[in-house]
Protein backbone atom coordinates (compact mmCIF):
# COMPACT_ATOMS: atom_id res chain seq x y z
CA UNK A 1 -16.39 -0.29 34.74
CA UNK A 2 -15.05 -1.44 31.24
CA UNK A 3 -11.58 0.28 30.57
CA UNK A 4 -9.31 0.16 27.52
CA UNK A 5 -5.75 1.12 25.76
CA UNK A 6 -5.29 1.95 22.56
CA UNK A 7 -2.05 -0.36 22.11
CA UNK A 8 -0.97 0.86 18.38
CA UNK A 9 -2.35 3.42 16.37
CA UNK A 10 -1.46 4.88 12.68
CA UNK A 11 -2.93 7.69 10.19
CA UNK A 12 -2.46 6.43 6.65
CA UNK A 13 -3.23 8.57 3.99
CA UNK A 14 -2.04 11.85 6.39
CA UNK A 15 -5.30 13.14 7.23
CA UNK A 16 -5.97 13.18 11.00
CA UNK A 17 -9.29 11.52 11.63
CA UNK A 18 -11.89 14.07 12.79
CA UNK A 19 -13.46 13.48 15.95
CA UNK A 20 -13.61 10.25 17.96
CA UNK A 21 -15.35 7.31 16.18
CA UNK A 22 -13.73 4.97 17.87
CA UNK A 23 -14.63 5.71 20.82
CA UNK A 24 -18.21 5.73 19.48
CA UNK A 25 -17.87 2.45 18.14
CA UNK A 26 -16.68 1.18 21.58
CA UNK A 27 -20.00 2.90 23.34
CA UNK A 28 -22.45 2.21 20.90
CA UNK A 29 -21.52 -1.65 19.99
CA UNK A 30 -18.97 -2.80 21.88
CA UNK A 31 -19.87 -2.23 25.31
CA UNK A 32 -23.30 -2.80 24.24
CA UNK A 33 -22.24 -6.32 23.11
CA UNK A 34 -23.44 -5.54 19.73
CA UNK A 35 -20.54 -7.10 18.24
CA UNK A 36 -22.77 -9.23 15.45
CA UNK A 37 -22.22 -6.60 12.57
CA UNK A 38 -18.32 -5.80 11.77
CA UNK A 39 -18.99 -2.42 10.50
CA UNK A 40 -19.76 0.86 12.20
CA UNK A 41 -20.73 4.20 10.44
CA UNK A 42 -19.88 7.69 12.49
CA UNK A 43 -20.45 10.57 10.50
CA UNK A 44 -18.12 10.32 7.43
CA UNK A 45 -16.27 7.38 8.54
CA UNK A 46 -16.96 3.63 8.29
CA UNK A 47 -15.37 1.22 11.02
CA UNK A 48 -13.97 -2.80 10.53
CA UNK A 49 -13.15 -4.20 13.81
CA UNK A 50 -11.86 -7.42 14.73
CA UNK A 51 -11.93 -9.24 18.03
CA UNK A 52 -9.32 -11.68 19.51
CA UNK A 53 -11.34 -13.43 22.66
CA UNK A 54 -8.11 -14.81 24.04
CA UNK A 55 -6.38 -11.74 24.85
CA UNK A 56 -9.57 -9.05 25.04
CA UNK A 57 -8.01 -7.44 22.07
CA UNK A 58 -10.11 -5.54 19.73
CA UNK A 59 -8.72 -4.33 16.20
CA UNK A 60 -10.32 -1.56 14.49
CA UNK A 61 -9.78 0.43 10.87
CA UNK A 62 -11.22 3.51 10.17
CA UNK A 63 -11.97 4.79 6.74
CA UNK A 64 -13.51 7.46 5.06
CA UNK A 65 -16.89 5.68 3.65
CA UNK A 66 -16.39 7.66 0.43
CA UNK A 67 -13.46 5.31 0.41
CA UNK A 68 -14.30 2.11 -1.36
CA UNK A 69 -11.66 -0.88 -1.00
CA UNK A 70 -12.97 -4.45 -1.62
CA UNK A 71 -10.11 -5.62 0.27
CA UNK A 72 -10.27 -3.87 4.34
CA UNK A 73 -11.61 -7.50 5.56
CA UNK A 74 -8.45 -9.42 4.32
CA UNK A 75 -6.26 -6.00 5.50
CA UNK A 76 -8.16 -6.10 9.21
CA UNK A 77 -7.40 -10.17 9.07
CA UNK A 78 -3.85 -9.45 7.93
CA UNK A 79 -2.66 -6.97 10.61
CA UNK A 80 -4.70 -9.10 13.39
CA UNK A 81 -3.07 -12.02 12.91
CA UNK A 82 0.51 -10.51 12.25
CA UNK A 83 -0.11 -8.56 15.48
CA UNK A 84 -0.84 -10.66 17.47
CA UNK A 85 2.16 -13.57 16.49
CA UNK A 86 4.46 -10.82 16.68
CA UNK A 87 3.34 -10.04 20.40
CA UNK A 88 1.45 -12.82 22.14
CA UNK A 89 4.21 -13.40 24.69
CA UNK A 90 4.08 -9.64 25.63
CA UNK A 91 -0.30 -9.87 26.19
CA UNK A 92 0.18 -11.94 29.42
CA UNK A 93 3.70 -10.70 30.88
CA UNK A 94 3.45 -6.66 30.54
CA UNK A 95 1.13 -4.49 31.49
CA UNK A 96 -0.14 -3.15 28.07
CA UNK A 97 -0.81 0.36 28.64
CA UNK A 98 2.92 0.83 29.70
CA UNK A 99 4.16 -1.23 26.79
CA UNK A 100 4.88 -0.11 23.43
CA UNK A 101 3.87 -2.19 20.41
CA UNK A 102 6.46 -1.02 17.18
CA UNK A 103 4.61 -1.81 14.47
CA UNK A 104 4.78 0.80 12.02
CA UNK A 105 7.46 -1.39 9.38
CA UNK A 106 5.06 -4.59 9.44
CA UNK A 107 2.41 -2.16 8.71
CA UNK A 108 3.20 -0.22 5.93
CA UNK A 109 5.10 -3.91 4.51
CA UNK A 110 1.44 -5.70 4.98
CA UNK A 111 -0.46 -2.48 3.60
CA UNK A 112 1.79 -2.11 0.31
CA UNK A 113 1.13 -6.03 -0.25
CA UNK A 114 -2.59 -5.71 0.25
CA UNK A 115 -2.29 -2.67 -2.60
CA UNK A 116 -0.43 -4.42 -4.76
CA UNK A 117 -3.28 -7.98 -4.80
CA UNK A 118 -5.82 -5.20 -5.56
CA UNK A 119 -4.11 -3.55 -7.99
CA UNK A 120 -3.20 -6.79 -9.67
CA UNK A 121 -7.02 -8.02 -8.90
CA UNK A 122 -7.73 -4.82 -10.80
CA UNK A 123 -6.10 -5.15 -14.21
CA UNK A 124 -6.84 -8.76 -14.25
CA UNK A 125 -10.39 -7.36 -14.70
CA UNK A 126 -12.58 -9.06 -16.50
CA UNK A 127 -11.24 -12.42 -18.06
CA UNK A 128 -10.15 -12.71 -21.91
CA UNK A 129 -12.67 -15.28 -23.76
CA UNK A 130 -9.49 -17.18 -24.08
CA UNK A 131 -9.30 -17.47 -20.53
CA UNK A 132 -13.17 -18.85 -19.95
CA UNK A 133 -14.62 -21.63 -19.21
CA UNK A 134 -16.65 -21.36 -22.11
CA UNK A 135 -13.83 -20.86 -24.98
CA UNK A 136 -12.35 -24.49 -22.94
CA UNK A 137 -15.71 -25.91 -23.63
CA UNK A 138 -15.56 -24.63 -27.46
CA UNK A 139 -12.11 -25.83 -27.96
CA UNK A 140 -12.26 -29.09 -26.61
CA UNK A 141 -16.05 -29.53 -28.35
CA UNK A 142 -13.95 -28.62 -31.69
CA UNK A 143 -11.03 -30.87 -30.93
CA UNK A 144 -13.33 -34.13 -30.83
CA UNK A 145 -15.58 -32.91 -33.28
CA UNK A 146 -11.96 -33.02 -35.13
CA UNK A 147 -10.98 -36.32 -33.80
CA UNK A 148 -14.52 -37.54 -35.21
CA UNK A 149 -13.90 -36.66 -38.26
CA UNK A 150 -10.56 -37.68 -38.42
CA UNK A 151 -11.67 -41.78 -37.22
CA UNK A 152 -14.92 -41.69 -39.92
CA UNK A 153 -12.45 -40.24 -42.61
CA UNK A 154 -9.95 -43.06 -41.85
CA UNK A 155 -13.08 -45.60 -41.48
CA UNK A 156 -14.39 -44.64 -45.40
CA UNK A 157 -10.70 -45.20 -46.78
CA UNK A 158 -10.82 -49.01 -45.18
């Protein structure tokens, strides 16, 4: 027998998630060692999960797949790692179903960082021509077509 704990859990968004997908997800894939693929889809929600081997810990966010943000793998990386340097000590010393995990601040700081690179990702857009590689190729093609000119008009006056 395989047994779990939810160690930290948080609704964003304030819509209760219908259902259990996670629970599905830990059936269908996890038990079942289907762990290659790092997304799950249960009815209208998509699943990211993360493991961490050294501790048995499994990280999970669930998202309405009408939901589209480029930006849940570095979010899932983000709260993994933050998680787990902020209580590694406590994974071997406590019993983790009696021990409770306050992450809610770190959350919500990490999440409003994550939305503010995509925002930022999002006006940045598409580049100027200014900004391209190609304009840098025009300019600097110009500049020693310039600098040409400039030596074979000095040349003819000698």
């Amino acid at each position: 027998h395989v047994g779990g704990t939810v160690l930290y859990a948080s609704e964003i968004g304030g819509k209760a998630i219908k259902g259990d997908p996670i629970d599905d997800l830990v059936r269908t894939v996890l038990l079942e060692e289907r762990i290659g693929d790092k997304t799950f889809k249960k009815d209208t929600y998509e699943l990211r999960w993360a493991l961490v081997n050294e501790f048995d810990l499994v990280f999970v966010i669930v998202y309405s797949q009408a939901v589209s943000m480029m930006w849940l793998d570095e979010l899932l990386e983000t709260l993994k790692n933050t998680f787990v340097t902020m209580f590694r000590s406590r994974f071997a010393s406590v019993p983790l179903g009696i021990s409770k995990f306050e992450f809610d601040r770190d959350l919500k700081a990490i999440l409003a960082r994550h939305e503010v690179d995509a925002q930022a990702r999002k006006k940045k857009g598409q580049k100027a021509f200014d900004d391209t590689k190609l304009a840098d190729d025009i300019r600097t093609a110009a500049q020693k077509k310039e600098a040409e000119a400039a030596r074979a008009a000095k040349k003819a006056k000698e």
